[in-house]
PDB file of N, CA and C in Angstrom:
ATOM      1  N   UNK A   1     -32.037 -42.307  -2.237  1.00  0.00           N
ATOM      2  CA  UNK A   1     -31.072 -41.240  -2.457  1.00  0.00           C
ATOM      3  C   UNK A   1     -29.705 -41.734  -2.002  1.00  0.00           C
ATOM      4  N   UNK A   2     -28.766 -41.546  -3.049  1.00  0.00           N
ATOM      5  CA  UNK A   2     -27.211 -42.461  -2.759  1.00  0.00           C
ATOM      6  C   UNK A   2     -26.699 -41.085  -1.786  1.00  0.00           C
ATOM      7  N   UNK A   3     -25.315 -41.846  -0.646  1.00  0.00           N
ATOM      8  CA  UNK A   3     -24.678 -40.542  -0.127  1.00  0.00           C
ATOM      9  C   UNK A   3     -24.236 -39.397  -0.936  1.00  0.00           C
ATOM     10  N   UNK A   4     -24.069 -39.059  -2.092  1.00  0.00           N
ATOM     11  CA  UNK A   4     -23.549 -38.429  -2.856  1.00  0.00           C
ATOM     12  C   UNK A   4     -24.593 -37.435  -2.992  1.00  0.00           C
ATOM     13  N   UNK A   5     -25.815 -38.183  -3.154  1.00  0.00           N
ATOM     14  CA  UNK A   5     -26.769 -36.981  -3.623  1.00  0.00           C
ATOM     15  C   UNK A   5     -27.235 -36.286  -2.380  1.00  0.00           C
ATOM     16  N   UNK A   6     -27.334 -37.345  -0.968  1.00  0.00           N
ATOM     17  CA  UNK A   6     -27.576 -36.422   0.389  1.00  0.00           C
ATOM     18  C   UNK A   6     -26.538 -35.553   0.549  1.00  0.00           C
ATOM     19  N   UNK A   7     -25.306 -35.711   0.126  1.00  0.00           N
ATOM     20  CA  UNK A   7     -24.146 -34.711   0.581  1.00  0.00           C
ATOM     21  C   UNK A   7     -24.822 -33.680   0.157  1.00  0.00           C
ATOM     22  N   UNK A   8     -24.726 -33.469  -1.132  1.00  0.00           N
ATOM     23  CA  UNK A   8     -25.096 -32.647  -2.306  1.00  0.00           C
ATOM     24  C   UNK A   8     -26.111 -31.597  -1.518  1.00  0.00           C
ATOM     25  N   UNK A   9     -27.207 -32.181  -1.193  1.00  0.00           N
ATOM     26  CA  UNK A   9     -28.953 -31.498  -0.736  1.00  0.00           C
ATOM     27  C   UNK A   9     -28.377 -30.898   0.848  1.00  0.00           C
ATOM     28  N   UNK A  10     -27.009 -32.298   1.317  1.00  0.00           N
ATOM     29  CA  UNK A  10     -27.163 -31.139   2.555  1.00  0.00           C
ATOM     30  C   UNK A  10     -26.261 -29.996   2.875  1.00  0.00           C
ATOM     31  N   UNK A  11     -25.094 -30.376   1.837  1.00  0.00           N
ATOM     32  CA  UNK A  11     -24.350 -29.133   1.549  1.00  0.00           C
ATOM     33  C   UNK A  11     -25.067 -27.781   1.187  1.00  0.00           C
ATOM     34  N   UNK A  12     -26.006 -27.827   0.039  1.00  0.00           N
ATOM     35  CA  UNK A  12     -26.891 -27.094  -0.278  1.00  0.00           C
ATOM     36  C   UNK A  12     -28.043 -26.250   0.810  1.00  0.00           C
ATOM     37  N   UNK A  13     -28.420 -26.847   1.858  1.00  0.00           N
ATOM     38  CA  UNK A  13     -29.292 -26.953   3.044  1.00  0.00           C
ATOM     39  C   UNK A  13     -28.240 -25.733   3.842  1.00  0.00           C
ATOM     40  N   UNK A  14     -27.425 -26.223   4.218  1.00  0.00           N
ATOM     41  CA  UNK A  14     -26.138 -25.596   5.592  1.00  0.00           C
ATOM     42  C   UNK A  14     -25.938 -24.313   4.848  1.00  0.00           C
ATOM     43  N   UNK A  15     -25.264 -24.326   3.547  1.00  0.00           N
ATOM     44  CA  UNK A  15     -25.149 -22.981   2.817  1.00  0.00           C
ATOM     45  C   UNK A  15     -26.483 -22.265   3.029  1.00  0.00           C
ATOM     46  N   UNK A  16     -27.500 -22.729   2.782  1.00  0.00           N
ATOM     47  CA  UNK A  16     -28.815 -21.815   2.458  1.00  0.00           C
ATOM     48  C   UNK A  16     -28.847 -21.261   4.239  1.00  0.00           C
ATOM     49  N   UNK A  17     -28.980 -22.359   5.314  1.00  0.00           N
ATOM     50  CA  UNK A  17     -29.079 -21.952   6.683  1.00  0.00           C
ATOM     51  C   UNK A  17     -28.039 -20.767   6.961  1.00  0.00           C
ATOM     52  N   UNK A  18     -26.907 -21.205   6.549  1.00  0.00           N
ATOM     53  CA  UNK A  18     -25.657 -20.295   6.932  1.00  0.00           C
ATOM     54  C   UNK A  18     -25.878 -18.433   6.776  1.00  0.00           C
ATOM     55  N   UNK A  19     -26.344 -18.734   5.297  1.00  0.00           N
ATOM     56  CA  UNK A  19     -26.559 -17.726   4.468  1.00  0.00           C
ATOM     57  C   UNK A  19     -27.525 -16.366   5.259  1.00  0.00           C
ATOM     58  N   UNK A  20     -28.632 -17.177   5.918  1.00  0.00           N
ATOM     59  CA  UNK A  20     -29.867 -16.651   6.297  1.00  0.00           C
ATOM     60  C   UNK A  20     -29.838 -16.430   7.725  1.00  0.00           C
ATOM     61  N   UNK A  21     -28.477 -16.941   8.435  1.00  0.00           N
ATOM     62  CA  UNK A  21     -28.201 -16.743   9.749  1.00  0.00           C
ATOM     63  C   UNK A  21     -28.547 -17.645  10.922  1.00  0.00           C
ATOM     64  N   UNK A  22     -29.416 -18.757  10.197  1.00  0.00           N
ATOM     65  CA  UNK A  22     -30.180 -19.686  10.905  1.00  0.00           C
ATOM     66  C   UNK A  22     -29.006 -20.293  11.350  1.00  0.00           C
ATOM     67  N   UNK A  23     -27.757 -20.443  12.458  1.00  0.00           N
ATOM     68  CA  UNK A  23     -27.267 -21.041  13.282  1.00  0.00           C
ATOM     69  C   UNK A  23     -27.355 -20.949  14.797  1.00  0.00           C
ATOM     70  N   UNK A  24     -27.391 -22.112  15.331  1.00  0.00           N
ATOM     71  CA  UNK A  24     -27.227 -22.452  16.852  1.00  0.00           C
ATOM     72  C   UNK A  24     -25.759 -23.223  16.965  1.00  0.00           C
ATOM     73  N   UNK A  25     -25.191 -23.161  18.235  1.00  0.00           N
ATOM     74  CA  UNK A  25     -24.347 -23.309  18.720  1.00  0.00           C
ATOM     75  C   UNK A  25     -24.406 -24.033  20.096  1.00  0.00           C
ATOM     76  N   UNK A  26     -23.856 -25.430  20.443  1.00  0.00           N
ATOM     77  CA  UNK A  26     -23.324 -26.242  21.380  1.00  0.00           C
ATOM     78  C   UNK A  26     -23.014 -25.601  21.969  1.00  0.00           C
ATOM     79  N   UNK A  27     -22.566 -25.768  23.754  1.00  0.00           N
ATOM     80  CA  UNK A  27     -21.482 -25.710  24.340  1.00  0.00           C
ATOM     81  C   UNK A  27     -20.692 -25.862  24.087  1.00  0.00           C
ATOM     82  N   UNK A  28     -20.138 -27.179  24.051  1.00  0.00           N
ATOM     83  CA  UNK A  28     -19.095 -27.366  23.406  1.00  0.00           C
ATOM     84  C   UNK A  28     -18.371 -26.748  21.769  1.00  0.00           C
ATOM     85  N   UNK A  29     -19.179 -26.529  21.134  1.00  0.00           N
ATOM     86  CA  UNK A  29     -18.922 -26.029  20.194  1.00  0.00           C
ATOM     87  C   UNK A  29     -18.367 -24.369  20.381  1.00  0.00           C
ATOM     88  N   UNK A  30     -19.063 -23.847  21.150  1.00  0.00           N
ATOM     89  CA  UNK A  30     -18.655 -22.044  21.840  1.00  0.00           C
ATOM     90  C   UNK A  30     -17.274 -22.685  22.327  1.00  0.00           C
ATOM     91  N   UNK A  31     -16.924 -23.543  23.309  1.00  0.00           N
ATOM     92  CA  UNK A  31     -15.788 -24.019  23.768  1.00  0.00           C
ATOM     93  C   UNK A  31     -14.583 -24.350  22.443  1.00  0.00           C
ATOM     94  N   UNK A  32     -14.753 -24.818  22.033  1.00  0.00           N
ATOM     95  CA  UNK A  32     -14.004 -25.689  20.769  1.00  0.00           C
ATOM     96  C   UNK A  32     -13.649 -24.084  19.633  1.00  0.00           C
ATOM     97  N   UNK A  33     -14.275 -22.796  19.988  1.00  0.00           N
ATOM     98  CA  UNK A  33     -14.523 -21.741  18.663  1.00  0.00           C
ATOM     99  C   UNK A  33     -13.341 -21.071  19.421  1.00  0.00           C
ATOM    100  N   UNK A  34     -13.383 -20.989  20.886  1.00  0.00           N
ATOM    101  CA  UNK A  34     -12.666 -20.257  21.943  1.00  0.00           C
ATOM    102  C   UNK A  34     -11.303 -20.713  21.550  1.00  0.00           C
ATOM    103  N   UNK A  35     -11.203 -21.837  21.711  1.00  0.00           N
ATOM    104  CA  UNK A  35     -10.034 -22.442  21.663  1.00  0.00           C
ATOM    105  C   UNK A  35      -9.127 -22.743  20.532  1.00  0.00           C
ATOM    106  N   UNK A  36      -9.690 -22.289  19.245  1.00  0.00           N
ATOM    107  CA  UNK A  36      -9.074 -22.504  17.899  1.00  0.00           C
ATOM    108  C   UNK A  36      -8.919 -20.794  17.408  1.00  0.00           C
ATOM    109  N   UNK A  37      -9.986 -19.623  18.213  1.00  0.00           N
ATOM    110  CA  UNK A  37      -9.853 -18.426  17.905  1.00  0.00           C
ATOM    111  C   UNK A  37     -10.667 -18.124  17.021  1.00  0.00           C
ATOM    112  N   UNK A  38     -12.130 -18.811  16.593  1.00  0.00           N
ATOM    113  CA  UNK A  38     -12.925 -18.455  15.839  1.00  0.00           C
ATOM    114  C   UNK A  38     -14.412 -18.052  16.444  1.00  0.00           C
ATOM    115  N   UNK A  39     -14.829 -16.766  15.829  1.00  0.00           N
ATOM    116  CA  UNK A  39     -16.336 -16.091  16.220  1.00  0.00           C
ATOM    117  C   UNK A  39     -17.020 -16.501  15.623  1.00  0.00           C
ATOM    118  N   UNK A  40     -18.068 -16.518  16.269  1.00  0.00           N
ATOM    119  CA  UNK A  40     -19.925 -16.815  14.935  1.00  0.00           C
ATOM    120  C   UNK A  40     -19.722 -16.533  14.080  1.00  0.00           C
ATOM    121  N   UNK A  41     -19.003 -15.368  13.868  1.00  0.00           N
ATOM    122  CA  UNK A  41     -19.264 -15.102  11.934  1.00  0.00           C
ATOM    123  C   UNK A  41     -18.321 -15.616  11.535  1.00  0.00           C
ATOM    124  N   UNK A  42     -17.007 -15.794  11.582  1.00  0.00           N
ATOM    125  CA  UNK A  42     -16.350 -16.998  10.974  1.00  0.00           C
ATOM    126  C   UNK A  42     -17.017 -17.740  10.424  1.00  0.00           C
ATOM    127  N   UNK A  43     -17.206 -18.827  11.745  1.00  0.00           N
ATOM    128  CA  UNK A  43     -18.373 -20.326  11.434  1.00  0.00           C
ATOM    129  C   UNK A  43     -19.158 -19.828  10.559  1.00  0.00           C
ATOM    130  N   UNK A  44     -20.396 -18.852  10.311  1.00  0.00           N
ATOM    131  CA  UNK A  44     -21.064 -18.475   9.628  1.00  0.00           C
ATOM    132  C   UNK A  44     -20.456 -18.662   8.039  1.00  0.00           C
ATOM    133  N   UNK A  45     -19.230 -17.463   7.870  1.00  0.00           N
ATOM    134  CA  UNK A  45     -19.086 -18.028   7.027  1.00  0.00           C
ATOM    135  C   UNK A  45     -18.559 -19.308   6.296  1.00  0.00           C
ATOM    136  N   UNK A  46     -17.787 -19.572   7.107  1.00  0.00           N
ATOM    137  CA  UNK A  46     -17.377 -21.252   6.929  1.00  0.00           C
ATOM    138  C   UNK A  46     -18.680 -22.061   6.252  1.00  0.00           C
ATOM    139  N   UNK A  47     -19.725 -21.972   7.168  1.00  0.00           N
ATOM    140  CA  UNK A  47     -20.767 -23.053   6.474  1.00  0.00           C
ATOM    141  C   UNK A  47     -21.406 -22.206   5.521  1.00  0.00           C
ATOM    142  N   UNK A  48     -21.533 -20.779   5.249  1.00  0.00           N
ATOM    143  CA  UNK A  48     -22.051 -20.238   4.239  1.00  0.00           C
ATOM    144  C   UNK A  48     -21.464 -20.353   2.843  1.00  0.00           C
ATOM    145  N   UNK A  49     -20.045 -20.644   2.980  1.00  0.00           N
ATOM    146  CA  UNK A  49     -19.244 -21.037   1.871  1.00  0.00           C
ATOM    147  C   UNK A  49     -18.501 -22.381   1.568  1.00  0.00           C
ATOM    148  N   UNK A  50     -19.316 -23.227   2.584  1.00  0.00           N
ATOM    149  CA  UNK A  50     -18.248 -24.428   2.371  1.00  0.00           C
ATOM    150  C   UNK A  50     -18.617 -25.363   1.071  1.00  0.00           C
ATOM    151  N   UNK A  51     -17.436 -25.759   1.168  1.00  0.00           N
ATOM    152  CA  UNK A  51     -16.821 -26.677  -0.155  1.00  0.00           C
ATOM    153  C   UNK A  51     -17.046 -27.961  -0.069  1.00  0.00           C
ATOM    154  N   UNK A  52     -17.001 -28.714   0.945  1.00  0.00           N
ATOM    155  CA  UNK A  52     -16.919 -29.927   1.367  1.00  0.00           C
ATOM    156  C   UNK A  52     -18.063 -30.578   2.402  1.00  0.00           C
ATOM    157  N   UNK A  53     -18.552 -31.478   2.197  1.00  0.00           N
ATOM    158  CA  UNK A  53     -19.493 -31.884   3.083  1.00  0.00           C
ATOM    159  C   UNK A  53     -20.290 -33.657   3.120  1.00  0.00           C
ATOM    160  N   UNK A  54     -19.430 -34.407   4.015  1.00  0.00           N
ATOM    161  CA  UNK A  54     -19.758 -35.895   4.312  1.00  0.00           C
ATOM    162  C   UNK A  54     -20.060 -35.976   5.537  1.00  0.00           C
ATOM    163  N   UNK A  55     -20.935 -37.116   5.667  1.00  0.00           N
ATOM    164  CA  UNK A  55     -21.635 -37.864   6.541  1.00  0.00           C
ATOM    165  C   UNK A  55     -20.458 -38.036   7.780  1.00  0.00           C
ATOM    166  N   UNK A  56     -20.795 -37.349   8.946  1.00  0.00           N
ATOM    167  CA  UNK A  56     -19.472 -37.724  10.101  1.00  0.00           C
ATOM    168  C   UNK A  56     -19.980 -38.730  10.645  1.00  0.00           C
ATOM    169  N   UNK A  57     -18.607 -39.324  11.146  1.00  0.00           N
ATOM    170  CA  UNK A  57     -18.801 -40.495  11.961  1.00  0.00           C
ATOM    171  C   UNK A  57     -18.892 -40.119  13.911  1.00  0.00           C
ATOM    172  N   UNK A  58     -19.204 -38.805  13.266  1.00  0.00           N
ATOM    173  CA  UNK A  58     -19.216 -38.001  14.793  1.00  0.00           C
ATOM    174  C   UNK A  58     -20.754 -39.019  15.496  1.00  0.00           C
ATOM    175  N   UNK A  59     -21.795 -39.177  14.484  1.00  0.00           N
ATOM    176  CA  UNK A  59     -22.971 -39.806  15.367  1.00  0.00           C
ATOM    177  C   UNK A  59     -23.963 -39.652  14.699  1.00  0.00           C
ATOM    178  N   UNK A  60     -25.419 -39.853  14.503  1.00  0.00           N
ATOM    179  CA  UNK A  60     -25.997 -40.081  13.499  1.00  0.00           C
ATOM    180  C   UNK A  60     -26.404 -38.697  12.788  1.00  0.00           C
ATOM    181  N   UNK A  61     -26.477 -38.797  11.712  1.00  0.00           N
ATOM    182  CA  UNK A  61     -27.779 -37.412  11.193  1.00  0.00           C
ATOM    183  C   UNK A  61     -26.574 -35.775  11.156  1.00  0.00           C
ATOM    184  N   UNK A  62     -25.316 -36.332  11.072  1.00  0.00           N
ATOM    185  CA  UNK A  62     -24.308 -35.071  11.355  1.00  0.00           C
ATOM    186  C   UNK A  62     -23.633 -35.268  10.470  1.00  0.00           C
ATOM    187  N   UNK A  63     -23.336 -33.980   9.699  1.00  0.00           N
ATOM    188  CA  UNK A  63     -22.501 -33.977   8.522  1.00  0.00           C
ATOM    189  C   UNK A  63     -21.399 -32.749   9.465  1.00  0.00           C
ATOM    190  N   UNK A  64     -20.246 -33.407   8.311  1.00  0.00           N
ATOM    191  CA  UNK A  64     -18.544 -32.235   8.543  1.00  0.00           C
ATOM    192  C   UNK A  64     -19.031 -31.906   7.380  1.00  0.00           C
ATOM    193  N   UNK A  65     -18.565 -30.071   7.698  1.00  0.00           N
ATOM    194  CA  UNK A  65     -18.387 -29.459   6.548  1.00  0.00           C
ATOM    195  C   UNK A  65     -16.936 -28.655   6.398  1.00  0.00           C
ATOM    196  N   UNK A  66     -16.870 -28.358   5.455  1.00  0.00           N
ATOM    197  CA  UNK A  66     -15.415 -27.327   5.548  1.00  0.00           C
ATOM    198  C   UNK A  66     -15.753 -25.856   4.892  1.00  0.00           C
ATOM    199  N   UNK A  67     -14.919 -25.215   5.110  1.00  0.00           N
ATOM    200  CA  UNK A  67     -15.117 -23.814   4.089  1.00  0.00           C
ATOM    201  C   UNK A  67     -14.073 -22.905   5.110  1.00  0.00           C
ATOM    202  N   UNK A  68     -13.883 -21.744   3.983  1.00  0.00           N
ATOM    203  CA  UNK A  68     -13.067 -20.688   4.530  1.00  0.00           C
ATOM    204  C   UNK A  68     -13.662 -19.344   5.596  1.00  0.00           C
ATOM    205  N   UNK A  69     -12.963 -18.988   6.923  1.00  0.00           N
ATOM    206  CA  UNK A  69     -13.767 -17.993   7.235  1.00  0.00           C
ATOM    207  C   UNK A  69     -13.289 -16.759   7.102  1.00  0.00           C
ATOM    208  N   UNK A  70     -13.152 -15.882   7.661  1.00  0.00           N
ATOM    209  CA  UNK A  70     -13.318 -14.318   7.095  1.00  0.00           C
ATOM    210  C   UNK A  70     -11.835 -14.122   6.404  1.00  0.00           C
ATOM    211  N   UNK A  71     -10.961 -15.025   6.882  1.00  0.00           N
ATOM    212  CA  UNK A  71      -9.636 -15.179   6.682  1.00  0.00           C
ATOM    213  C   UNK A  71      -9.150 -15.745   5.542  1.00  0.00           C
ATOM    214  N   UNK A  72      -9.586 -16.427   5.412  1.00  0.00           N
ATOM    215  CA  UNK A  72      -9.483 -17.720   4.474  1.00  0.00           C
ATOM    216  C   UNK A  72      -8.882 -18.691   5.261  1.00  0.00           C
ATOM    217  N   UNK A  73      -9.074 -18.711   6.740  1.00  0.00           N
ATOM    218  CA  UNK A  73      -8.534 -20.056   7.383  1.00  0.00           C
ATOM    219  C   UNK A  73      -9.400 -21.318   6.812  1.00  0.00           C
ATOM    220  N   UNK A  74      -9.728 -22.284   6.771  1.00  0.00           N
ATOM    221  CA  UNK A  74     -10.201 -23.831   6.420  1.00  0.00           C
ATOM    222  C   UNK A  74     -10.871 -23.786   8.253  1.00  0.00           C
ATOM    223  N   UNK A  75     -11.897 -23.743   8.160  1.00  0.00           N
ATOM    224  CA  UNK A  75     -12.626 -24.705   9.178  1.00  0.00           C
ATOM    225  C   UNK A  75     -13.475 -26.041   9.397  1.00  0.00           C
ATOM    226  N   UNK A  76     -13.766 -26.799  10.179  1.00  0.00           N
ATOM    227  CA  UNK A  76     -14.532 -27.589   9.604  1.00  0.00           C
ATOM    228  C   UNK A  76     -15.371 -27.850  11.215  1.00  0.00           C
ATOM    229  N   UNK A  77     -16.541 -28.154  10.379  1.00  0.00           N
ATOM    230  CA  UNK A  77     -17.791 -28.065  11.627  1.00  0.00           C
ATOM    231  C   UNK A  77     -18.190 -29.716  11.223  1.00  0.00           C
ATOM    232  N   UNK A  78     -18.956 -30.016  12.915  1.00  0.00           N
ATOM    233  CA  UNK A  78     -19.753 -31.162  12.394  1.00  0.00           C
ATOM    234  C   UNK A  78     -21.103 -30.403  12.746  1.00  0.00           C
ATOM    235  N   UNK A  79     -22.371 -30.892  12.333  1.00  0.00           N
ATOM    236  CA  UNK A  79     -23.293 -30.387  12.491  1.00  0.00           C
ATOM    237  C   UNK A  79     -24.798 -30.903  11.857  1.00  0.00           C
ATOM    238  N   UNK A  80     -25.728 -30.407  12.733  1.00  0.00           N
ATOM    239  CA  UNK A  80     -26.809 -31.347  12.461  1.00  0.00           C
ATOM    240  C   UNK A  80     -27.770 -30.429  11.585  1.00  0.00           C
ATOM    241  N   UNK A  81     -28.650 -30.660  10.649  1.00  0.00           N
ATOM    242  CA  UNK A  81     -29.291 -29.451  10.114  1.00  0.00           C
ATOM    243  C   UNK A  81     -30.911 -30.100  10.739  1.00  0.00           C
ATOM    244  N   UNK A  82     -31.766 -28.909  11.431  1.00  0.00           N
ATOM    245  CA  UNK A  82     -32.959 -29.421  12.453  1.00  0.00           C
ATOM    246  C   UNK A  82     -33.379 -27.967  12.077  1.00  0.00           C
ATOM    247  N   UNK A  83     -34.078 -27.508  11.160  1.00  0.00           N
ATOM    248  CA  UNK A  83     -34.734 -26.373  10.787  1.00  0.00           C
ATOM    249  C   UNK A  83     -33.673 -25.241  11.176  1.00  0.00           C
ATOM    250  N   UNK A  84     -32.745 -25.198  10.489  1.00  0.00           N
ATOM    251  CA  UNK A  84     -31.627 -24.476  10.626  1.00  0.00           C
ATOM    252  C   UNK A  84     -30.467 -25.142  10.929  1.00  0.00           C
ATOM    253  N   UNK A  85     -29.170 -24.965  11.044  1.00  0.00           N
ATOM    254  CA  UNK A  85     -28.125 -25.439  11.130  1.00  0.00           C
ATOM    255  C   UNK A  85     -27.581 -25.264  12.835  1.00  0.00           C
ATOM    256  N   UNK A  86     -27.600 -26.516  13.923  1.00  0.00           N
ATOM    257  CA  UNK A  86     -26.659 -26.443  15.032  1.00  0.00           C
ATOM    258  C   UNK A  86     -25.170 -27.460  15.013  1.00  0.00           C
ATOM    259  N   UNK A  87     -24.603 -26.339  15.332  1.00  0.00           N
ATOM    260  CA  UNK A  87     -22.993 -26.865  15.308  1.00  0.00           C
ATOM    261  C   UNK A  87     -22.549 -27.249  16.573  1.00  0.00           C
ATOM    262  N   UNK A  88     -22.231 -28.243  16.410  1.00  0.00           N
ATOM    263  CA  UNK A  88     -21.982 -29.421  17.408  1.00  0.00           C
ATOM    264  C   UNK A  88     -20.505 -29.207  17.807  1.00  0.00           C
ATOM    265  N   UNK A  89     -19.422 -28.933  16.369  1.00  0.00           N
ATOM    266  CA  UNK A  89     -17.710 -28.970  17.042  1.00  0.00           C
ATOM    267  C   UNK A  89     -17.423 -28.245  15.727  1.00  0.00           C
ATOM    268  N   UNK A  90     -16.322 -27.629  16.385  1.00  0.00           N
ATOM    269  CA  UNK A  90     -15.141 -26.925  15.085  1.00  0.00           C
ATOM    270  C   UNK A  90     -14.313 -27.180  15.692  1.00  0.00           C
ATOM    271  N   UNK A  91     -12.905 -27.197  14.574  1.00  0.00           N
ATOM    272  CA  UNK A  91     -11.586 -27.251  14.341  1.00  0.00           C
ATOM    273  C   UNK A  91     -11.383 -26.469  13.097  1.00  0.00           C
TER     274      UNK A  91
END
């Protein structure tokens, strides 16, 4: 499977998790939501609607995603999908 098509399956994956509520949350990541002014459901929707989604160089097995949240601000998460979606960092 080329990166293109894992993007694809895991973009597809995070939306479906997002969708269904299946997120966990880092420390750091609650820290990082505090500090930019974004709630769970933001993020929620962010990965429930995101647009964008490559392989981060954050560390292995973690994709960035992007999408808009209740606002239409642009967020972007890195995050691991492990029978549901945990978010590791936002900006």
């Amino acid at each position: 499977m080329g990166n293109g098509t894992a993007a694809a399956q895991a973009l597809a994956d995070i939306r479906g998790y997002a969708s269904a509520n299946r997120i966990r949350f880092t420390k750091h990541a609650r820290k990082e939501m505090r500090e930019c002014g974004a709630e769970p459901e933001d993020v929620q929707h962010a990965l429930a609607n995101a647009t964008a989604c490559v392989l981060s160089t954050d560390g292995p097995g973690r994709w960035e995603t992007t999408g808009p949240d209740w606002n239409g601000k642009e967020l972007t998460c890195v995050v691991v999908i492990d029978d549901g979606v945990l978010v590791i960092t936002v900006w």
